[in-house]
Protein backbone atom coordinates (compact mmCIF):
# COMPACT_ATOMS: atom_id res chain seq x y z
CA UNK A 1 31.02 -26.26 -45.71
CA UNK A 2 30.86 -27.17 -42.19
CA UNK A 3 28.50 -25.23 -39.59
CA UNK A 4 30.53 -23.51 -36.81
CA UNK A 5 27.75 -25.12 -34.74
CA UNK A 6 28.61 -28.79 -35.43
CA UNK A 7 30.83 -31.62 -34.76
CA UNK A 8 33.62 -30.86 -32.29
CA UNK A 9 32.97 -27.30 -32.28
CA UNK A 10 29.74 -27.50 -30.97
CA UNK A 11 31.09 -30.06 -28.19
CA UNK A 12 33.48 -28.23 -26.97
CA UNK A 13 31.29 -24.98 -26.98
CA UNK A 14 28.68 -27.36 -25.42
CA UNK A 15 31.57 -28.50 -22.47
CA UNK A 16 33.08 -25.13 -21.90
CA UNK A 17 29.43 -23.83 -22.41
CA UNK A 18 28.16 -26.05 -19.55
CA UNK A 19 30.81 -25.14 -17.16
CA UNK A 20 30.68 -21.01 -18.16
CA UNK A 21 26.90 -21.86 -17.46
CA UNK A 22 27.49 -23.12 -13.66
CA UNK A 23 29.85 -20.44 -12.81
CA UNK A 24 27.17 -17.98 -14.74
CA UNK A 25 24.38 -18.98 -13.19
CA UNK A 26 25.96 -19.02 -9.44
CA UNK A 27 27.63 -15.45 -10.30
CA UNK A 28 23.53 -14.45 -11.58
CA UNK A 29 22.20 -15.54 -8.62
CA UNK A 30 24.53 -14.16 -5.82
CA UNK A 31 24.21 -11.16 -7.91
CA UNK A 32 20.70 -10.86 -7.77
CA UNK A 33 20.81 -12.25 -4.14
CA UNK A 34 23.05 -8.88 -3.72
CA UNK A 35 21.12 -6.74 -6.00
CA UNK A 36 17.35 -7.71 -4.46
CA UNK A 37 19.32 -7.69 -0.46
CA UNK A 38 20.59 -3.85 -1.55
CA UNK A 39 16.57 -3.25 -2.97
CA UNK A 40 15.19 -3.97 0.52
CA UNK A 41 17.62 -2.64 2.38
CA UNK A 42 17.18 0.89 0.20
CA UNK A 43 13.64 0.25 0.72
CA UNK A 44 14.14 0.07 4.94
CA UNK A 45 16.10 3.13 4.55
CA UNK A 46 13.59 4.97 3.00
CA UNK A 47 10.18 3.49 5.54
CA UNK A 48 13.06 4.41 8.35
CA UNK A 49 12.99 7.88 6.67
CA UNK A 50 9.23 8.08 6.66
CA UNK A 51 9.20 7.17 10.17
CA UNK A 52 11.29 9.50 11.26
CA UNK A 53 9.64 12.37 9.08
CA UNK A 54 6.33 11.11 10.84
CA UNK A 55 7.37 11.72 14.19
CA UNK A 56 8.83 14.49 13.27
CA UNK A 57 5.44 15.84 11.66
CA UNK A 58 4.16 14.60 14.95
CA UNK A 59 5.74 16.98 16.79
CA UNK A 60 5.06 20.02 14.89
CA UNK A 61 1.39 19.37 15.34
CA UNK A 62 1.69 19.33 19.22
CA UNK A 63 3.87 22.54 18.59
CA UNK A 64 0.73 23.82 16.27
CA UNK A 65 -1.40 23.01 19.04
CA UNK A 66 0.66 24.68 21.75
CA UNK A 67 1.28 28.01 20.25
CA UNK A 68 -2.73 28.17 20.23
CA UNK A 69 -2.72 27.03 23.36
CA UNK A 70 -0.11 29.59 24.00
CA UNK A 71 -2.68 32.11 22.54
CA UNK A 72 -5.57 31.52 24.39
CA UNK A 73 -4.02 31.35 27.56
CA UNK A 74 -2.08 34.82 26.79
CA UNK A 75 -5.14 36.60 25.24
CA UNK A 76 -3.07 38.40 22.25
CA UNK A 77 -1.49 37.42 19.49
CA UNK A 78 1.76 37.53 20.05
CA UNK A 79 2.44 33.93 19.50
CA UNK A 80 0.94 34.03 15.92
CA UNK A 81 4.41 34.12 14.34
CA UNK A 82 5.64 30.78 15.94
CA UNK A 83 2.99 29.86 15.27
CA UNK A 84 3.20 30.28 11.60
CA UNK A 85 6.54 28.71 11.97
CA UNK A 86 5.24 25.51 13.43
CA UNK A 87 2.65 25.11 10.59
CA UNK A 88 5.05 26.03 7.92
CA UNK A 89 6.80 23.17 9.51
CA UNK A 90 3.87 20.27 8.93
CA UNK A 91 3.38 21.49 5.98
CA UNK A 92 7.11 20.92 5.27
CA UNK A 93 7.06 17.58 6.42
CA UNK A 94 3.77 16.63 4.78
CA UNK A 95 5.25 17.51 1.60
CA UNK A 96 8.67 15.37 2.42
CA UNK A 97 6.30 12.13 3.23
CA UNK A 98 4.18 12.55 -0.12
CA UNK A 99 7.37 12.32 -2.03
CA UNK A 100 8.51 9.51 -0.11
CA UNK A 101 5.22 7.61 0.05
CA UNK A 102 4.19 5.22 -3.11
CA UNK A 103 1.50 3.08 -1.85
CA UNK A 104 -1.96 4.37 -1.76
CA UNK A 105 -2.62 4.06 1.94
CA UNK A 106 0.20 6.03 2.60
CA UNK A 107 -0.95 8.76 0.30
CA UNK A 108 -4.21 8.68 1.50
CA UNK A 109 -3.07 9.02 4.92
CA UNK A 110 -0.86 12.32 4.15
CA UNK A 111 -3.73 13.81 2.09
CA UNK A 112 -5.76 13.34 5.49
CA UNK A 113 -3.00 14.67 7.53
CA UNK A 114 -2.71 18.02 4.90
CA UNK A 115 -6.50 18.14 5.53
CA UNK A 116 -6.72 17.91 9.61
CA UNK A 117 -4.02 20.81 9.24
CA UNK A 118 -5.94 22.96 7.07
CA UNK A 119 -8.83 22.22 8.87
CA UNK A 120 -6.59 23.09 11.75
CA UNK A 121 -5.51 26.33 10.61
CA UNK A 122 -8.79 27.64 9.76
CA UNK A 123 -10.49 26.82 13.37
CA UNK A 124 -6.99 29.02 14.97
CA UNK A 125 -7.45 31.80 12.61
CA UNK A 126 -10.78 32.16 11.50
CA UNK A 127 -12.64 31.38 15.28
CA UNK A 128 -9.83 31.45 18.01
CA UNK A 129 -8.33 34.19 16.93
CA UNK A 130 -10.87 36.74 16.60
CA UNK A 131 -12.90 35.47 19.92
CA UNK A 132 -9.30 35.87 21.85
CA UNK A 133 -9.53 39.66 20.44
CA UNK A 134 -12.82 40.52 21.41
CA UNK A 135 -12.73 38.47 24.35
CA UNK A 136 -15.48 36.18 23.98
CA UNK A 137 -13.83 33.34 26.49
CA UNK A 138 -17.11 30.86 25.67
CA UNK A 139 -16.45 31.11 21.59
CA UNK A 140 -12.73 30.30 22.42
CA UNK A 141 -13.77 27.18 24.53
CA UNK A 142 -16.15 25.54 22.10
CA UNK A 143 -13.21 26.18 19.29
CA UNK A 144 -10.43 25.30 21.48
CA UNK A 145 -12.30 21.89 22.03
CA UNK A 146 -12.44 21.31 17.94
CA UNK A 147 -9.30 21.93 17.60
CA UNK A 148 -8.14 19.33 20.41
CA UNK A 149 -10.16 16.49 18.75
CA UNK A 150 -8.21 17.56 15.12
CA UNK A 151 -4.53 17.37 17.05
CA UNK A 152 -5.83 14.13 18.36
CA UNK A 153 -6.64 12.74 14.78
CA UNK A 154 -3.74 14.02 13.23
CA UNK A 155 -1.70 12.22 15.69
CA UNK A 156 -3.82 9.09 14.28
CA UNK A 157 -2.95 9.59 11.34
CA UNK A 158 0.75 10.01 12.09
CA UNK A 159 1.42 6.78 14.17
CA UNK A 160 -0.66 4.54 11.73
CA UNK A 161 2.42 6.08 9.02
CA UNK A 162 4.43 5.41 11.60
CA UNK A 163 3.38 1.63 12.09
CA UNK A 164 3.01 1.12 7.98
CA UNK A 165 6.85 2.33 7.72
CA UNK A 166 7.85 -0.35 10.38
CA UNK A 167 5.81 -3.00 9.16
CA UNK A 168 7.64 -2.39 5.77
CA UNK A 169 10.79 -2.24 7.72
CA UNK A 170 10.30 -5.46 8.81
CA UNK A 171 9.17 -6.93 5.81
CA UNK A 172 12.42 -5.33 3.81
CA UNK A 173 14.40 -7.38 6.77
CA UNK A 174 12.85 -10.46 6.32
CA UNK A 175 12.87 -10.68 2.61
CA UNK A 176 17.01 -10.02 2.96
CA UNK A 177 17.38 -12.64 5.43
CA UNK A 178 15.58 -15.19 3.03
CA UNK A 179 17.06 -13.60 -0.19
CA UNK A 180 20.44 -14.87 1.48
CA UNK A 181 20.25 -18.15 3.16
CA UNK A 182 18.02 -18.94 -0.84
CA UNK A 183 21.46 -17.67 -2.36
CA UNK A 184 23.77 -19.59 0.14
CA UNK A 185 21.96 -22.66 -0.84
CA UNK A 186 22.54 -22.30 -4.61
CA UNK A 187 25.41 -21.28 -4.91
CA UNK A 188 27.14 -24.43 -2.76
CA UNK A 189 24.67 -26.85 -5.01
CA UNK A 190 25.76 -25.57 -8.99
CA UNK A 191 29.61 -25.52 -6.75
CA UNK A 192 28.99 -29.13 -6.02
CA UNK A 193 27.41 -30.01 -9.43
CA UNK A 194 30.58 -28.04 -11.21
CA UNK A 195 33.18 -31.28 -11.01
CA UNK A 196 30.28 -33.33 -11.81
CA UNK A 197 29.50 -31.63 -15.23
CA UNK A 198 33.30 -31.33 -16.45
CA UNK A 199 33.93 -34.95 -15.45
CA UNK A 200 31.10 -35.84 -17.60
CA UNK A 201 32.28 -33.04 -20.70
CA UNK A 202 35.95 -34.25 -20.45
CA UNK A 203 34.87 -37.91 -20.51
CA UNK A 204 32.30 -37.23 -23.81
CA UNK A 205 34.86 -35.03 -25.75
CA UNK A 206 37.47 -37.78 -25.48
CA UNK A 207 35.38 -40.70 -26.54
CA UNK A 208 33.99 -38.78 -29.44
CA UNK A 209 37.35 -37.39 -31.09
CA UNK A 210 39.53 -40.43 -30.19
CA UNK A 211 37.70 -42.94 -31.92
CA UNK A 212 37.47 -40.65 -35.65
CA UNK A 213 41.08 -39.90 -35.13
CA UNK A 214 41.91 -43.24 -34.96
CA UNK A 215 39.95 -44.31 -37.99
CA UNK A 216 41.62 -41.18 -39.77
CA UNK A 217 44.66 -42.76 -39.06
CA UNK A 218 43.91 -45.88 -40.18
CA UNK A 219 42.96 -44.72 -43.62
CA UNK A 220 45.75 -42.78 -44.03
CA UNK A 221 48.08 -45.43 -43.66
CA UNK A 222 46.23 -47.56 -46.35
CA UNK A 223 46.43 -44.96 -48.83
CA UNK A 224 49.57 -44.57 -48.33
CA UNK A 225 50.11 -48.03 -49.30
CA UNK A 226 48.73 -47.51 -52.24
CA UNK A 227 45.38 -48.47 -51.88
CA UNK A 228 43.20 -46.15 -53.28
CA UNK A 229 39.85 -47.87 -53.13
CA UNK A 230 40.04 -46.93 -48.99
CA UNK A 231 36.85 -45.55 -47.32
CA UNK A 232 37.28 -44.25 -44.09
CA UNK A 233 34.08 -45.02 -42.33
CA UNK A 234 33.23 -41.91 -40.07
CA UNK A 235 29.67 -40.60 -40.67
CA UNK A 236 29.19 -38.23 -38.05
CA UNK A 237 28.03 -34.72 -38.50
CA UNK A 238 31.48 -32.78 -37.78
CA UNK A 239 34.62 -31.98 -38.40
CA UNK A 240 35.09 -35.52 -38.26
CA UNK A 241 33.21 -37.07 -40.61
CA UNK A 242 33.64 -33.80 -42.66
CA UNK A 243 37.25 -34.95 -43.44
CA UNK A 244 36.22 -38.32 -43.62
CA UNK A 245 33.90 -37.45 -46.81
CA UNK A 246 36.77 -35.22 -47.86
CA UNK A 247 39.24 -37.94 -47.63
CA UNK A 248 36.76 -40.39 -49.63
CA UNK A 249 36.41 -37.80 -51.85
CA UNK A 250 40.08 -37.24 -52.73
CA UNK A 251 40.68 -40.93 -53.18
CA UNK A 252 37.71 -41.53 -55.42
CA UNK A 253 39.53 -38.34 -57.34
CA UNK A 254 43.12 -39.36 -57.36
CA UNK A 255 41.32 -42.10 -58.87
CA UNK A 256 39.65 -40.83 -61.17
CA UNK A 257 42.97 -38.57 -62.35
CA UNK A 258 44.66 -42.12 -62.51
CA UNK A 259 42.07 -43.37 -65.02
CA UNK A 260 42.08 -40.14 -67.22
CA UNK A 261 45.87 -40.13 -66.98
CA UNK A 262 45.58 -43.58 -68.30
CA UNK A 263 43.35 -42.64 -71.10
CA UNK A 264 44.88 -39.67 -71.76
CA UNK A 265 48.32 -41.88 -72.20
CA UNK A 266 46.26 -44.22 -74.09
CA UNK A 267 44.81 -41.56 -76.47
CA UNK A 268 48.69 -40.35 -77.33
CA UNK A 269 50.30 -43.39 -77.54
CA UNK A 270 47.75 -43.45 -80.17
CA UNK A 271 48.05 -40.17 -81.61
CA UNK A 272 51.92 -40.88 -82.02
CA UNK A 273 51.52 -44.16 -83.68
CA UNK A 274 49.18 -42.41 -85.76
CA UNK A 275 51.46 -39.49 -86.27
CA UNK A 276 54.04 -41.75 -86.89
CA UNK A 277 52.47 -43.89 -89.68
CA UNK A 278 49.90 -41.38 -91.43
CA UNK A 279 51.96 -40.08 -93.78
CA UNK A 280 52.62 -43.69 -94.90
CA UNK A 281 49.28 -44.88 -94.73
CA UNK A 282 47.35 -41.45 -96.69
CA UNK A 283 50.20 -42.43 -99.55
CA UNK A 284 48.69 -45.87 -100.51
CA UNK A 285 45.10 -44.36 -99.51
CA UNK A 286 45.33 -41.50 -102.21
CA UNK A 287 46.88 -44.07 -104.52
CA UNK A 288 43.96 -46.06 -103.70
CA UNK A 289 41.44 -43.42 -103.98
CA UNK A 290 42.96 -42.03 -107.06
CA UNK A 291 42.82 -45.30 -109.00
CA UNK A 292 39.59 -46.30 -107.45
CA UNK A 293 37.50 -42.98 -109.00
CA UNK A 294 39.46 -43.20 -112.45
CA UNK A 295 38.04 -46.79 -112.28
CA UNK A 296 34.86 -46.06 -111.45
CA UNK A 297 34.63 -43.00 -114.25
CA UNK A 298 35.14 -45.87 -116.93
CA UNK A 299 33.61 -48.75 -115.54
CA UNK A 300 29.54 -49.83 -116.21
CA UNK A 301 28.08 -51.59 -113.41
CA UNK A 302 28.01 -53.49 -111.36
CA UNK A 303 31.75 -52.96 -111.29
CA UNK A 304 31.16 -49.62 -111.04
CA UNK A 305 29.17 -50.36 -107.41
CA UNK A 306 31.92 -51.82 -106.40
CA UNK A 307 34.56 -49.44 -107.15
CA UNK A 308 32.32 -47.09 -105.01
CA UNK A 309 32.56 -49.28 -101.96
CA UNK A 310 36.21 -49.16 -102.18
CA UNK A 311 36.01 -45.68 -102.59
CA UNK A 312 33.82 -45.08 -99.69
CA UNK A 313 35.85 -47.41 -97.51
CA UNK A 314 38.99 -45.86 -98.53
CA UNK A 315 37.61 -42.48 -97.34
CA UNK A 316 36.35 -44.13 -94.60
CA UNK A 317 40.14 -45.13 -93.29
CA UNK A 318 41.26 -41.51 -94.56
CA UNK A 319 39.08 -40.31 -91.59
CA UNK A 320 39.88 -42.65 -89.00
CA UNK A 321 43.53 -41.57 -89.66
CA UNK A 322 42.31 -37.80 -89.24
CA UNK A 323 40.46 -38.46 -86.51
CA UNK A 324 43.61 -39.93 -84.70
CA UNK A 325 46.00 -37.44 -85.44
CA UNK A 326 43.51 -34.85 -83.65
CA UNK A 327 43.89 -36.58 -80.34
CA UNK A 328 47.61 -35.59 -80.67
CA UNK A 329 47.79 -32.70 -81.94
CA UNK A 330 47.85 -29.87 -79.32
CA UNK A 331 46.32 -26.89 -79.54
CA UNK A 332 47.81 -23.72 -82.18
CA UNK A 333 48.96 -20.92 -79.62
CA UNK A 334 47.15 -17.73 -78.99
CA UNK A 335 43.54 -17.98 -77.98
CA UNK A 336 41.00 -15.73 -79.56
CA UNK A 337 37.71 -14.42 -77.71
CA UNK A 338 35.28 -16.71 -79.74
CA UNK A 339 31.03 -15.69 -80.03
CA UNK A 340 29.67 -19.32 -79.42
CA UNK A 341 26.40 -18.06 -80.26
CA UNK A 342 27.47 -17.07 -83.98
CA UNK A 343 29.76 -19.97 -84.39
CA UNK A 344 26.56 -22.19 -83.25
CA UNK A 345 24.64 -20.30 -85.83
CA UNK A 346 27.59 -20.89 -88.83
CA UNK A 347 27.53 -24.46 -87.77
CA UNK A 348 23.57 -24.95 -87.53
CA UNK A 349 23.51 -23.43 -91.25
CA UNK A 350 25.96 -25.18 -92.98
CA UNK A 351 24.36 -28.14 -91.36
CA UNK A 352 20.98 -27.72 -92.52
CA UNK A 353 22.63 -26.94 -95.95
CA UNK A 354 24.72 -30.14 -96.42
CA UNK A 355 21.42 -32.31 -95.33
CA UNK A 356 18.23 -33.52 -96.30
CA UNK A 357 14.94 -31.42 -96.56
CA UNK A 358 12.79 -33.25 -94.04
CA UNK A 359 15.80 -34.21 -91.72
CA UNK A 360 15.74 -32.70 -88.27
CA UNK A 361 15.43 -28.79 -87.33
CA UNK A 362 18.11 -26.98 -85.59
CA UNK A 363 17.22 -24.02 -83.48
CA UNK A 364 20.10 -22.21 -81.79
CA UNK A 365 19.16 -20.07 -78.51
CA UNK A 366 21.21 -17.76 -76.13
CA UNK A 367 24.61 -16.31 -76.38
CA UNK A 368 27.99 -16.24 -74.76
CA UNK A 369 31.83 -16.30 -75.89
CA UNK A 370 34.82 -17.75 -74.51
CA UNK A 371 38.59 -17.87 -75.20
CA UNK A 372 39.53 -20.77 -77.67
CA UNK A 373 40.32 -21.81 -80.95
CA UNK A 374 37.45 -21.31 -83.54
CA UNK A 375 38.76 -24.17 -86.28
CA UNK A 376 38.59 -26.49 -82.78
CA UNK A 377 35.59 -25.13 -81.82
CA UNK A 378 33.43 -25.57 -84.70
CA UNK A 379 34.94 -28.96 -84.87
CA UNK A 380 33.46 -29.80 -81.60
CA UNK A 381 30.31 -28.14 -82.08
CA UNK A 382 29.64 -29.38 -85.91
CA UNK A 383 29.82 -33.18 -84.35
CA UNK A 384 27.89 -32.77 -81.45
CA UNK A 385 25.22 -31.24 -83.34
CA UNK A 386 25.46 -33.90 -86.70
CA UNK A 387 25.10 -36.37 -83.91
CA UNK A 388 21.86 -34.77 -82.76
CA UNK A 389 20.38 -34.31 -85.75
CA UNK A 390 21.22 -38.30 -87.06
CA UNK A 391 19.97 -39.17 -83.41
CA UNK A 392 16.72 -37.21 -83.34
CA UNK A 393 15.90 -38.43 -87.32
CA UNK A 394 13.82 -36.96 -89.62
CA UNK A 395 11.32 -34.66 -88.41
CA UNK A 396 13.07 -34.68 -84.65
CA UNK A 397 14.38 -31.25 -83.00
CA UNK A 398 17.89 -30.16 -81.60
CA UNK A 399 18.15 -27.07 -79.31
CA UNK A 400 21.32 -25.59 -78.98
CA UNK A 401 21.35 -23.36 -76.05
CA UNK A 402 24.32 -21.32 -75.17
CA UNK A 403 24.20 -20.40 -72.04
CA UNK A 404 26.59 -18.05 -69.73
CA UNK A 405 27.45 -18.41 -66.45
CA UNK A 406 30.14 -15.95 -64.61
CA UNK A 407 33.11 -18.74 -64.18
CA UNK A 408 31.81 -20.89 -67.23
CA UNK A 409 29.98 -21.05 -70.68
CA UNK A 410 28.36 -24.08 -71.70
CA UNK A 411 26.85 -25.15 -74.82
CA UNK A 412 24.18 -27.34 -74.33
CA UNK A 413 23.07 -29.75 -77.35
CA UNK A 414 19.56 -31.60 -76.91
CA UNK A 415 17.40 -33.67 -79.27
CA UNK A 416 14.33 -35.69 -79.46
CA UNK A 417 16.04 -38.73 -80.41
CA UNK A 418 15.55 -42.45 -78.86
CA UNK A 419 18.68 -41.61 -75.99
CA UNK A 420 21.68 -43.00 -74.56
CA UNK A 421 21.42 -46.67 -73.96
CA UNK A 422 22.73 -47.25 -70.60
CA UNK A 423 25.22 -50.08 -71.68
CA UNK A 424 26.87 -47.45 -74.13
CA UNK A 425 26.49 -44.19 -71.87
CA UNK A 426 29.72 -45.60 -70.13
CA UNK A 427 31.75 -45.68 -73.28
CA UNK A 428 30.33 -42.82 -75.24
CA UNK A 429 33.40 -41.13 -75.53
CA UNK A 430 36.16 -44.30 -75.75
CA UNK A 431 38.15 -44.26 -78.93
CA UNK A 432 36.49 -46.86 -81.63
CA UNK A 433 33.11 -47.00 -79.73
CA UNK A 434 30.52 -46.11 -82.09
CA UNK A 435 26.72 -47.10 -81.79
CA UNK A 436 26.37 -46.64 -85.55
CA UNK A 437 26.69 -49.44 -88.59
CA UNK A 438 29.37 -46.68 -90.37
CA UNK A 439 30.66 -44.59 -87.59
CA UNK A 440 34.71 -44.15 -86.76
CA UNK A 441 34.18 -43.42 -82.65
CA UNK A 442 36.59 -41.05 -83.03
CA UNK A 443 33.59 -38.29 -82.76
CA UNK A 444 33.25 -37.39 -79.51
CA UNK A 445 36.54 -38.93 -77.96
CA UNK A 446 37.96 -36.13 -80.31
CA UNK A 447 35.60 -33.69 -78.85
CA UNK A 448 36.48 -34.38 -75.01
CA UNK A 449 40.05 -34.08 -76.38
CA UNK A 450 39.54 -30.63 -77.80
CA UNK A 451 36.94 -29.33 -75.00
CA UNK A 452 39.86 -30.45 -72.13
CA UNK A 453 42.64 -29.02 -73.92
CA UNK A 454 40.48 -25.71 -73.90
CA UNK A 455 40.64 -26.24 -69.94
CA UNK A 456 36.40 -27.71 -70.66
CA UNK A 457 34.59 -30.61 -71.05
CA UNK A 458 31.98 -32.47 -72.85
CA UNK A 459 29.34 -34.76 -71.60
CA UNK A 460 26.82 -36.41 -72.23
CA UNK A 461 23.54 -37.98 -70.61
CA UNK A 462 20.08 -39.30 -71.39
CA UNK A 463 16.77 -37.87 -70.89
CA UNK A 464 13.85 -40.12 -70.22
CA UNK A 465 11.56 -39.57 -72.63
CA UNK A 466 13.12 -36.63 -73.88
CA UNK A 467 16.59 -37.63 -76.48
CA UNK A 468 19.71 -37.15 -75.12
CA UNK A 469 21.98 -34.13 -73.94
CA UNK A 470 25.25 -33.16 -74.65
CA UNK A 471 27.14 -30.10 -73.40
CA UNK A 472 30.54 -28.10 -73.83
CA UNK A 473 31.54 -26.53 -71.11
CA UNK A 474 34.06 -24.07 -71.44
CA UNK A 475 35.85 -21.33 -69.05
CA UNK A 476 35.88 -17.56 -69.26
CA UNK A 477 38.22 -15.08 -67.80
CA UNK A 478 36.76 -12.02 -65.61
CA UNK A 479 36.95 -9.95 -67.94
CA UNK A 480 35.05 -12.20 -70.76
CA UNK A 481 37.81 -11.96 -73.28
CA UNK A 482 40.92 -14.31 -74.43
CA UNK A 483 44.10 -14.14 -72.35
């Protein structure tokens, strides 16, 4: 499969991308060149506040102080409730620039200020006060004169918040002015750079998709010449060369079909000439046989060794005639849901039965059914494993492993024989090719016949060191049993 990030895809997303990046970033930046010149001027707003609230708080300290004043100078205290009002006031206000304040200096100076008023407060009511009562004018003085120098630092303390808020006001003003001639400047270069960047996508897209399509093009006109052996040439990592491979790939296929169509049209013009002359041909071979082993029952040798060669041989054509009437004959109709694993076990038995004591061991493993024809089956199977066995020789092993998948069974049958020569592993399963001195090679081109017409296969390679391996591969339904 091909990534989504690949190929064309990913140059077009990497065009597109480049110019949705410009326009991105210059949106980003007059955004945050809005978003930062909106956080300054909130932040002027509020040091404007905090000057205002200072003078204010200002102002109710002189009022503080003059309703003392007002007191002394009166000699009652009839001015006590304004003056409660006025320091209800600063105290007011003192809370409204703590709230507003967030740098330590500023705190610190409004804790001072809350201080100076308490302190404030306490010379009025606790010394002026009571001397203004009881008239002692000298007390009042000398109190009077503490509480001017208080006033005087509150006042301090209230134009240095004062000068802190405009010094942040002007800050706030001249971090907007830069934030926007910065954001200006940006925004006309990535404008500028914009027709720079698609002229460059649009010019990169083109020159890599026209040349592949071309190519394409080319070696879809060849095949459709009729020349199969075309390879379109396009080994890039996209879409592309993606098609390219799967255009090699379906000519090295419709290839392949051609040869096994060929075959397979080789195989029944073979099965029908066989069809057609078998019944002629067994005639004279029973006559043959039957005269040959009435012969040999009265014979003495050596004539009697001779009538078994033409016995043997006789059989011997008998089975080559078999052999090619099962490449035509198509399958009985009905399929049955077939255990593999027993059948393997049937066929392992009667094989060890029918052979020699020390010849090779068969050990069956695994299990698995699939829908078929047992008689076909076990014909497939019993020659695939006699083969083993003769391959692997006496005291040799063959494993037959059944093994299922969920779209497939296979049957896998391995020995510890010499291998597959690699001259013959190309013709293993041609009609007539045999690697042994008696053999029809009808064996396993039978087999592929009867493992295909099943919907299968059967293969076969070598193992270095290790005998060969051949395996059925058959196909199961969902549901694991036979249509």
């Amino acid at each position: 499969m091909i990534s989504t990030w690949s190929g064309t895809a990913r140059r077009l997303l990497l065009g597109f991308g480049a110019m949705v990046a410009i326009f991105g970033l210059a949106s980003w930046v007059a955004l945050t060149g809005l978003q930062r010149t909106q956080d300054a001027v909130a932040r002027m707003k509020v040091a404007e506040e905090d000057v205002r609230v200072a003078l204010q708080l200002a102002s109710a300290v002189r009022d503080q102080y003059a309703h003392q004043a007002h007191t002394i100078i009166i000699g009652d205290e009839s001015h006590l409730g304004f003056y409660s009002e006025a320091e209800a006031r600063v105290l007011e206000l003192t809370r409204r620039l703590r709230e507003s304040s967030s740098s330590p200096e500023a705190l610190a100076s409004v804790d001072a200020i809350e201080r100076a008023s308490r302190e404030l407060d306490g010379i009025f009511r606790q010394g002026i006060v009571p001397a203004v009562v009881r008239g002692d004018r000298a007390f009042v003085q000398e109190e009077h004169a503490r509480a001017q120098l208080v006033v005087t630092r509150i006042q301090d303390l209230a134009e240095a918040l004062v000068a802190r808020s405009e010094g942040s006001i002007a800050a706030a003003r001249a971090e907007v002015e830069g934030v926007e001639r910065r954001t200006k400047a940006w925004i006309v270069v990535l404008l500028l750079g914009a027709p720079l960047v698609a002229g460059a996508v649009s010019l990169y897209i083109g020159r890599s998709i026209a040349r592949p399509i071309a190519r394409l093009q080319e070696g879809a006109a060849r095949l459709a010449a009729g020349r199969l052996d075309t390879r379109i040439d396009v080994d890039t990592p996209d879409e592309f060369g993606a098609l390219a491979r799967q255009f090699n790939a379906m000519t090295a296929s419709l290839t392949e079909h051609q040869d096994r169509l060929v075959q397979s049209e080789k195989l029944a013009g073979i099965g029908r000439l066989a069809a057609g002359v078998a019944h002629e041909i067994n005639n004279p071979l029973a006559v043959i046989l039957g005269y040959a082993r009435l012969l040999k029952k009265k014979a003495e040798s050596p004539l009697r060794e001779e009538l078994g060669i033409i016995e043997d041989e006789a059989l011997r054509a008998r089975d080559i005639v078999e052999g090619l009437l099962d490449l035509s004959r198509p399958l009985p109709a009905g399929l049955a849901r077939v255990d593999l694993r027993e059948l393997c076990d049937d066929v392992a038995a009667r094989h060890c039965e029918a052979t020699a004591i020390d010849a090779a061991t068969v050990r069956v493993e695994g299990a698995g059914a699939a829908p078929g024809v047992p008689a076909k089956l076990r014909q497939v199977l019993a020659n695939l494993v006699r083969n083993a066995t003769e391959a692997a020789g006496p005291g040799g092993r063959v494993i037959v492993r059944v093994v299922q998948d969920p779209a497939q069974v296979r049957v896998e049958v391995e020995d510890t024989g010499p291998g597959i020569d690699g001259a013959a592993a190309a013709r293993l399963f041609e009609p007539f090719f045999t690697t042994k001195d008696r053999g029809t090679g009808l064996g396993l081109a039978v087999s592929r016949a009867i493992a295909r017409a099943h919907g299968g296969d059967v293969t076969g390679e070598s193992r270095p060191g290790a005998g060969a391996l051949f395996t059925l591969r058959l196909p199961r339904d969902p549901a694991g049993e036979a249509p």
